[in-house]
Protein backbone atom coordinates (compact mmCIF):
# COMPACT_ATOMS: atom_id res chain seq x y z
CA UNK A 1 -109.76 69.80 31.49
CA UNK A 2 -113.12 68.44 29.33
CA UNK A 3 -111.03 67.47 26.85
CA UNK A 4 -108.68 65.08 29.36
CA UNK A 5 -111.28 63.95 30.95
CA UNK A 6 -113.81 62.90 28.44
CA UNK A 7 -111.70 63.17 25.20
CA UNK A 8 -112.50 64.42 21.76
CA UNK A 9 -115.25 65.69 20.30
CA UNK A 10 -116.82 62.60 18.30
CA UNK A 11 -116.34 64.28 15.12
CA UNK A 12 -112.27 64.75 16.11
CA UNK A 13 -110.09 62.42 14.09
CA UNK A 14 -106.39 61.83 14.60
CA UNK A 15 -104.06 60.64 12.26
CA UNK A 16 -100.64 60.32 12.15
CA UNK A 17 -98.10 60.37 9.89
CA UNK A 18 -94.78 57.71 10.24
CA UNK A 19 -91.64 58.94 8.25
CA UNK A 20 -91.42 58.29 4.17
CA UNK A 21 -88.02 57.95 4.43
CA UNK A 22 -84.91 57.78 6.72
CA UNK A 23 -83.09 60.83 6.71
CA UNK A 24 -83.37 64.48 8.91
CA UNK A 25 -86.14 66.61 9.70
CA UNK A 26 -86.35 69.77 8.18
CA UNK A 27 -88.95 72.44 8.34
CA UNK A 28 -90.87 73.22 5.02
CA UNK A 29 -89.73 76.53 5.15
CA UNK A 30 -86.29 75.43 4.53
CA UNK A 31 -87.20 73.68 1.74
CA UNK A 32 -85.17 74.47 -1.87
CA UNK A 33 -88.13 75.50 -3.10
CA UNK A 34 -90.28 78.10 -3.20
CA UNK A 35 -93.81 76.43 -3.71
CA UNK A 36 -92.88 74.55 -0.91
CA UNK A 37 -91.31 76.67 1.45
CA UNK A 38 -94.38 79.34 0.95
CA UNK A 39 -96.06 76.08 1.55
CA UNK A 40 -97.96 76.86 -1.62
CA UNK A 41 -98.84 73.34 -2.18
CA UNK A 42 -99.78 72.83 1.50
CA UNK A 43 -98.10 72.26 4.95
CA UNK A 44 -96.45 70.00 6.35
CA UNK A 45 -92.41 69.15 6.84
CA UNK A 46 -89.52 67.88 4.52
CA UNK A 47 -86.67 64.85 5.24
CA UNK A 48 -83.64 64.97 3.68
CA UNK A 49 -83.44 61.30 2.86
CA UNK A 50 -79.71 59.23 3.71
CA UNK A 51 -81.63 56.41 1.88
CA UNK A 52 -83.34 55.96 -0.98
CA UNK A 53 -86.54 53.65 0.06
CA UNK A 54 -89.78 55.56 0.04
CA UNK A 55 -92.74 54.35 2.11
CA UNK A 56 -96.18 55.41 2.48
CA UNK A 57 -96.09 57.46 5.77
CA UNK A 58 -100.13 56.63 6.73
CA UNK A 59 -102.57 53.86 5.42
CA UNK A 60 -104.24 54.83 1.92
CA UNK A 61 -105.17 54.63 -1.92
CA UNK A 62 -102.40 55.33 -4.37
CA UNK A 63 -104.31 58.42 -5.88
CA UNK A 64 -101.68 60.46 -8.28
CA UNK A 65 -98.52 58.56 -9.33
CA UNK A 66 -96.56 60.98 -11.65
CA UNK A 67 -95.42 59.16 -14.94
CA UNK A 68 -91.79 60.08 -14.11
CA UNK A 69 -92.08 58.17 -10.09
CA UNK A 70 -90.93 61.56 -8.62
CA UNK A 71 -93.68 62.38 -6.49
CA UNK A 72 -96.89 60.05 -5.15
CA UNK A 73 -100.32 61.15 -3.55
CA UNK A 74 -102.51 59.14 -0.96
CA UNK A 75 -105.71 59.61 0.37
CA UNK A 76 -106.54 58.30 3.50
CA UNK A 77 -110.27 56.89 3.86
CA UNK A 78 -110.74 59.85 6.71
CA UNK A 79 -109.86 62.35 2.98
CA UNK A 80 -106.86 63.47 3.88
CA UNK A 81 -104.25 63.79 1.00
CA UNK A 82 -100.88 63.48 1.43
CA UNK A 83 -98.26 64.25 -1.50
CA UNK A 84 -94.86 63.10 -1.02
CA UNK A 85 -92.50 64.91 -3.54
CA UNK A 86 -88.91 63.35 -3.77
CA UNK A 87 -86.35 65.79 -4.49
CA UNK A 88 -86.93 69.18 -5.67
CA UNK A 89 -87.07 69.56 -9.60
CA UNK A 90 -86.93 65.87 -10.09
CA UNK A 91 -89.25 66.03 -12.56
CA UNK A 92 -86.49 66.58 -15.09
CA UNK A 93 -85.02 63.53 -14.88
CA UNK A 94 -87.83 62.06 -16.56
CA UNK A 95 -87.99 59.07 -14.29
CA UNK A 96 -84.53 58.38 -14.22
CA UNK A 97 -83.52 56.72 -10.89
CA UNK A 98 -87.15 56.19 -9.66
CA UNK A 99 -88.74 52.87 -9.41
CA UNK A 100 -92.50 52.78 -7.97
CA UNK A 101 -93.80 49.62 -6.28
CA UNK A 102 -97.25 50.41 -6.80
CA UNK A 103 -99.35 51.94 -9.18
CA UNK A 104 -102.70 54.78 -8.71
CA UNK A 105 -105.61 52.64 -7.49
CA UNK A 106 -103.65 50.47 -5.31
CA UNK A 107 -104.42 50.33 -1.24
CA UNK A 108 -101.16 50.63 0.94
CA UNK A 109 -100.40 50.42 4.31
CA UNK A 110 -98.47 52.17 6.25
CA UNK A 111 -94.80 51.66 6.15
CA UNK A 112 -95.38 49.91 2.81
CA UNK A 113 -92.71 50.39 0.30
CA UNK A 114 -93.95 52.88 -2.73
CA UNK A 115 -90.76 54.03 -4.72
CA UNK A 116 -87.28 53.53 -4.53
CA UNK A 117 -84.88 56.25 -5.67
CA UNK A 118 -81.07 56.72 -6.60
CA UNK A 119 -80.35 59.55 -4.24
CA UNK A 120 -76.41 59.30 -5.73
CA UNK A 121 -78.18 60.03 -9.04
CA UNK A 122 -79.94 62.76 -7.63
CA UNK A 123 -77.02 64.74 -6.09
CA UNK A 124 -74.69 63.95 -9.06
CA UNK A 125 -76.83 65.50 -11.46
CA UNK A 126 -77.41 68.16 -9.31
CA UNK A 127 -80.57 68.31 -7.91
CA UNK A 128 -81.59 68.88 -3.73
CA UNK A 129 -82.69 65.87 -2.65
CA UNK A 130 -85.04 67.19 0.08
CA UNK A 131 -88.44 65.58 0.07
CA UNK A 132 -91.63 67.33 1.22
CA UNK A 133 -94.13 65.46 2.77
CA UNK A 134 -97.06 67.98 2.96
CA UNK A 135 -100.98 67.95 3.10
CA UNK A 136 -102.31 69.55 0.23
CA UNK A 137 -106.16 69.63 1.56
CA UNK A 138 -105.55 71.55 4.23
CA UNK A 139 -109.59 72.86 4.69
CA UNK A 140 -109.62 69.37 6.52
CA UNK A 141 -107.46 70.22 9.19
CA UNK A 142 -108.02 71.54 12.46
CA UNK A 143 -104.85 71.28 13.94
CA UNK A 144 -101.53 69.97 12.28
CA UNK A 145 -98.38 69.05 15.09
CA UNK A 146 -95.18 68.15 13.94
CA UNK A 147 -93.76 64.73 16.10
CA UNK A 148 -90.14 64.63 15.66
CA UNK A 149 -86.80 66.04 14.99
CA UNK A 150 -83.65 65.38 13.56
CA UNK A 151 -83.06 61.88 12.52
CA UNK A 152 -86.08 59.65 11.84
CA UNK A 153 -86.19 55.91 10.51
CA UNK A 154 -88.59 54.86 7.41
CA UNK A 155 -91.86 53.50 8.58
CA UNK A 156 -91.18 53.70 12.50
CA UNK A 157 -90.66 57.08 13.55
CA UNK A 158 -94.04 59.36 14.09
CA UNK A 159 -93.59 62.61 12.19
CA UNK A 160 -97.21 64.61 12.25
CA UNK A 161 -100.16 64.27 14.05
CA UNK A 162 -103.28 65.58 12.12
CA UNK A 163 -106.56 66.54 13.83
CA UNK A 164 -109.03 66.63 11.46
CA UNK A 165 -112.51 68.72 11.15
């Protein structure tokens, strides 16, 4: 009842995620792999993309790009860091069928375009082409809600909200 009527605590932020991509909702337990499904690099959920346009799912810096465009970190200014890994074991590919539209350093906003991918190339070379979208400093959080199911549109649809510490 304190909490409806007066709000949150100052110190309370919340922050919330859009979707990276257009695709399904999946839990990150169902996720191909097991760092992710153990949610070993953090929590959060997965989309299993029916496009191949990646955008930045909350305003941030650019702070890890890997070399091969398969998976991209932002922190928002509030120090949350998001890591958004396309594909599972993409990494072999060596940056085949990735383009990135920005580089580490670079302020985005969100629903900005950050990577496009051949998700064709993906499944014909035989790799899943789920993509986690997970926070990987989760000592920030206080309380992590997932936003929506099934099918979700790029840059629109509200995925997470994040109450931070």
């Amino acid at each position: 009842m304190f909490k409806k009527l007066f709000g949150q605590k100052k110190n309370d932020k919340e922050v919330k995620l859009v979707a990276a991509l257009t695709g399904e909702i999946i839990p990150i337990e169902r996720v191909e792999d097991p760092v992710f499904a153990q949610k070993m690099a953090g929590d959060g959920l997965a989309i299993v993309p029916t496009q191949g346009e990646v955008v930045a799912p909350i305003s941030g810096k650019v702070t890890h790009l890997f070399d091969t465009h398969h998976a991209i970190g932002i922190t928002t200014k509030e120090g949350l860091e998001i890591l958004i890994h396309i594909g599972i074991d993409t990494v072999k590919l060596d940056g085949k069928g990735f383009n990135a539209y920005v580089e580490v350093g670079d302020e985005v906003k969100q629903g900005e375009r950050l990577i496009t991918v051949d998700l064709n190339l993906l499944k014909e070379s035989g790799f899943a082409i789920s993509t986690p979208i997970v926070i990987t400093n989760g000592e920030v959080v206080a309380e992590q809600k997932v936003l929506a199911t099934g099918n979700v549109i790029a840059g629109e649809d509200e995925i997470l909200s994040i109450l931070l510490k």
